[in-house]
Protein backbone atom coordinates (compact mmCIF):
# COMPACT_ATOMS: atom_id res chain seq x y z
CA UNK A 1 -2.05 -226.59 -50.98
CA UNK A 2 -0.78 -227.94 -53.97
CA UNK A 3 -2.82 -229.02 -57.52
CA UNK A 4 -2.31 -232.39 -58.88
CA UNK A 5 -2.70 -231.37 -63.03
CA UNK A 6 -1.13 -234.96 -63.96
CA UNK A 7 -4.86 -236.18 -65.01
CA UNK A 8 -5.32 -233.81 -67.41
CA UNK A 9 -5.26 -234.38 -71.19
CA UNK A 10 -3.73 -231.54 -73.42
CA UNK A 11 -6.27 -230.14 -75.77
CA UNK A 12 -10.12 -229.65 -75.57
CA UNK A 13 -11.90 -232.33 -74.57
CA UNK A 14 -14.99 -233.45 -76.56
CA UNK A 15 -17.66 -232.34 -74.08
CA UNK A 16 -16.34 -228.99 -74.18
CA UNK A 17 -16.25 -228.91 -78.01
CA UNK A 18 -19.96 -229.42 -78.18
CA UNK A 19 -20.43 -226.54 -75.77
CA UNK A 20 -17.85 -224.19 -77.96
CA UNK A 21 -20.02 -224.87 -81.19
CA UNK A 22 -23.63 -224.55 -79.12
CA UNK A 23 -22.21 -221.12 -77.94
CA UNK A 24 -20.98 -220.51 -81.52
CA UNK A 25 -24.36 -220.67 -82.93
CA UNK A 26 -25.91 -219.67 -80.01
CA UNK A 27 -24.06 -216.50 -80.60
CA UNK A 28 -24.36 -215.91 -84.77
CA UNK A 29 -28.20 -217.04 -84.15
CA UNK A 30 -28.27 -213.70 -81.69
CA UNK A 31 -26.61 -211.44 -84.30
CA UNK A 32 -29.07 -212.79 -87.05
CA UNK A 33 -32.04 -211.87 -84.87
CA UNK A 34 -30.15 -208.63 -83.73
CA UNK A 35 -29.77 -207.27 -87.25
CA UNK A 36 -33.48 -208.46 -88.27
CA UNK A 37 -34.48 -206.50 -84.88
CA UNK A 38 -33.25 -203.41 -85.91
CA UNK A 39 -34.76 -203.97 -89.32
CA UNK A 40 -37.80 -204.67 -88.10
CA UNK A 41 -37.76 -201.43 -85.99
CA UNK A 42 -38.94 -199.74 -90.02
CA UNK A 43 -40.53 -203.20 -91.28
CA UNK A 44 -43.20 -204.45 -90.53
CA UNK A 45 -42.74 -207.13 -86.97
CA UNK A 46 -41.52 -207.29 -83.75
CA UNK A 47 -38.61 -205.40 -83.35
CA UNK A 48 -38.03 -204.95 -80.13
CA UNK A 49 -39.06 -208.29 -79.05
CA UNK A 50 -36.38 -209.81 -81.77
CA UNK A 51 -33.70 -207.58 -80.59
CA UNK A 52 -34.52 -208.80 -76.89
CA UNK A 53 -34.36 -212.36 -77.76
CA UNK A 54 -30.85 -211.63 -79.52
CA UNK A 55 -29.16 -209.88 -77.21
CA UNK A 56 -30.21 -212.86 -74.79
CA UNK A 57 -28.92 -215.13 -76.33
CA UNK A 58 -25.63 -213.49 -77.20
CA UNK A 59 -25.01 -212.12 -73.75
CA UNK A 60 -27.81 -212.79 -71.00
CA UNK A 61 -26.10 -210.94 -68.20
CA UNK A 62 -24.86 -207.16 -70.52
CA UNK A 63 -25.96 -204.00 -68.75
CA UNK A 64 -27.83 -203.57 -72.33
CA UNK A 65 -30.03 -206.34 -72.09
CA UNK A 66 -31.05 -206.13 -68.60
CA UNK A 67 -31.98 -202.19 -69.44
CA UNK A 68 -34.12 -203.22 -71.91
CA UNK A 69 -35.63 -206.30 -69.79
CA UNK A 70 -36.71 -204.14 -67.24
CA UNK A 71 -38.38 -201.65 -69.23
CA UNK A 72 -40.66 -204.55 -71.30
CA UNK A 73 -43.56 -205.24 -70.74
CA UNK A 74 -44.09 -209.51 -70.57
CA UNK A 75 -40.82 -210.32 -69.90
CA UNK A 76 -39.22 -211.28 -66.81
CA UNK A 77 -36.01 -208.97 -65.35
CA UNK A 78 -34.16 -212.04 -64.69
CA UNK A 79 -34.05 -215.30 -65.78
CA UNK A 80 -34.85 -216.93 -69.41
CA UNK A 81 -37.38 -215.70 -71.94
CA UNK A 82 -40.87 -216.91 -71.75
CA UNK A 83 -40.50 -219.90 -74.85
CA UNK A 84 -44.26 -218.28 -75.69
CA UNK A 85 -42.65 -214.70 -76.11
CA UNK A 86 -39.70 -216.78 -78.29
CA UNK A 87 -42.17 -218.85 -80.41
CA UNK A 88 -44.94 -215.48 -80.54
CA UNK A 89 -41.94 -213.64 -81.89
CA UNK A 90 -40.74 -216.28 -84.40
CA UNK A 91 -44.15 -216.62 -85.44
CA UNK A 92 -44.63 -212.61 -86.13
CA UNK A 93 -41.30 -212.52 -88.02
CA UNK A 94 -42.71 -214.96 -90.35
CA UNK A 95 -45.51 -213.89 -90.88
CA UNK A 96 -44.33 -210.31 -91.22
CA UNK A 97 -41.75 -211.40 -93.98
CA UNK A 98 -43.99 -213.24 -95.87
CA UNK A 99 -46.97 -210.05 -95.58
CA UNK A 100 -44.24 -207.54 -96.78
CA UNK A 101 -42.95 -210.02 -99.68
CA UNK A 102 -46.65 -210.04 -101.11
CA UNK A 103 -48.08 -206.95 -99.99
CA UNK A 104 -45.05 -204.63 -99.33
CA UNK A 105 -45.30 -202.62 -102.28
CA UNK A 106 -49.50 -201.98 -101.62
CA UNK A 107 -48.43 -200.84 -97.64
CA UNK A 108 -45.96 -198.48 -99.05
CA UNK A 109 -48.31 -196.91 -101.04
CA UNK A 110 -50.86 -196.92 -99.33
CA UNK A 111 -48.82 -194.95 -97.03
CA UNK A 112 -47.26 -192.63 -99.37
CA UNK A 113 -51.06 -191.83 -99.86
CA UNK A 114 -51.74 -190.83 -95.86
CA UNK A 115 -48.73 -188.22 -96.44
């Protein structure tokens, strides 16, 4: 059996540039949330819903994020993220930033004072 590559134009073809800068973003849009994840693990927020939704949407199928799928509570083993649990977790980070930019230095002492 032999493969007729004559039709094929050199280069990448537009429809698969679109896809390269989707994934591109996709990708530094799942470090962003990874990194404000982990932050979030001391901060005030959602951590470990944040780092879920990052890890998703940098790799959906690692080893990683299907461990940590399977042991949360709300979201599905396979398949995508609930958009609620996306948009509830966008909403918390929010609102959790904007809390700790008014009130963070009143939370930290107030719990300076418990210990």
């Amino acid at each position: 059996m032999s493969v007729d590559y004559s039709e094929l134009e050199p280069g990448i073809q537009p429809p698969e540039d679109v896809h390269g800068v989707k994934r591109i973003l996709r990708i530094g849009l799942g470090v962003i949330l990874v990194i404000a994840g982990i932050a979030m693990l001391v901060l005030p927020g959602q951590g470990i819903l944040t780092i879920i939704v990052g890890l998703n949407l940098i790799k959906p199928d690692n080893a990683l994020v299907r461990w940590i799928r399977a042991r949360t509570p709300g979201i599905p083993e396979e398949g995508p993220i609930p958009v609620a649990a996306i948009v509830l977790g966008i909403v918390l980070f929010v609102v959790m930033g904007v809390v700790s930019i008014f009130y963070g230095q009143d939370i930290l002492d107030w719990a300076r004072d418990l210990i």
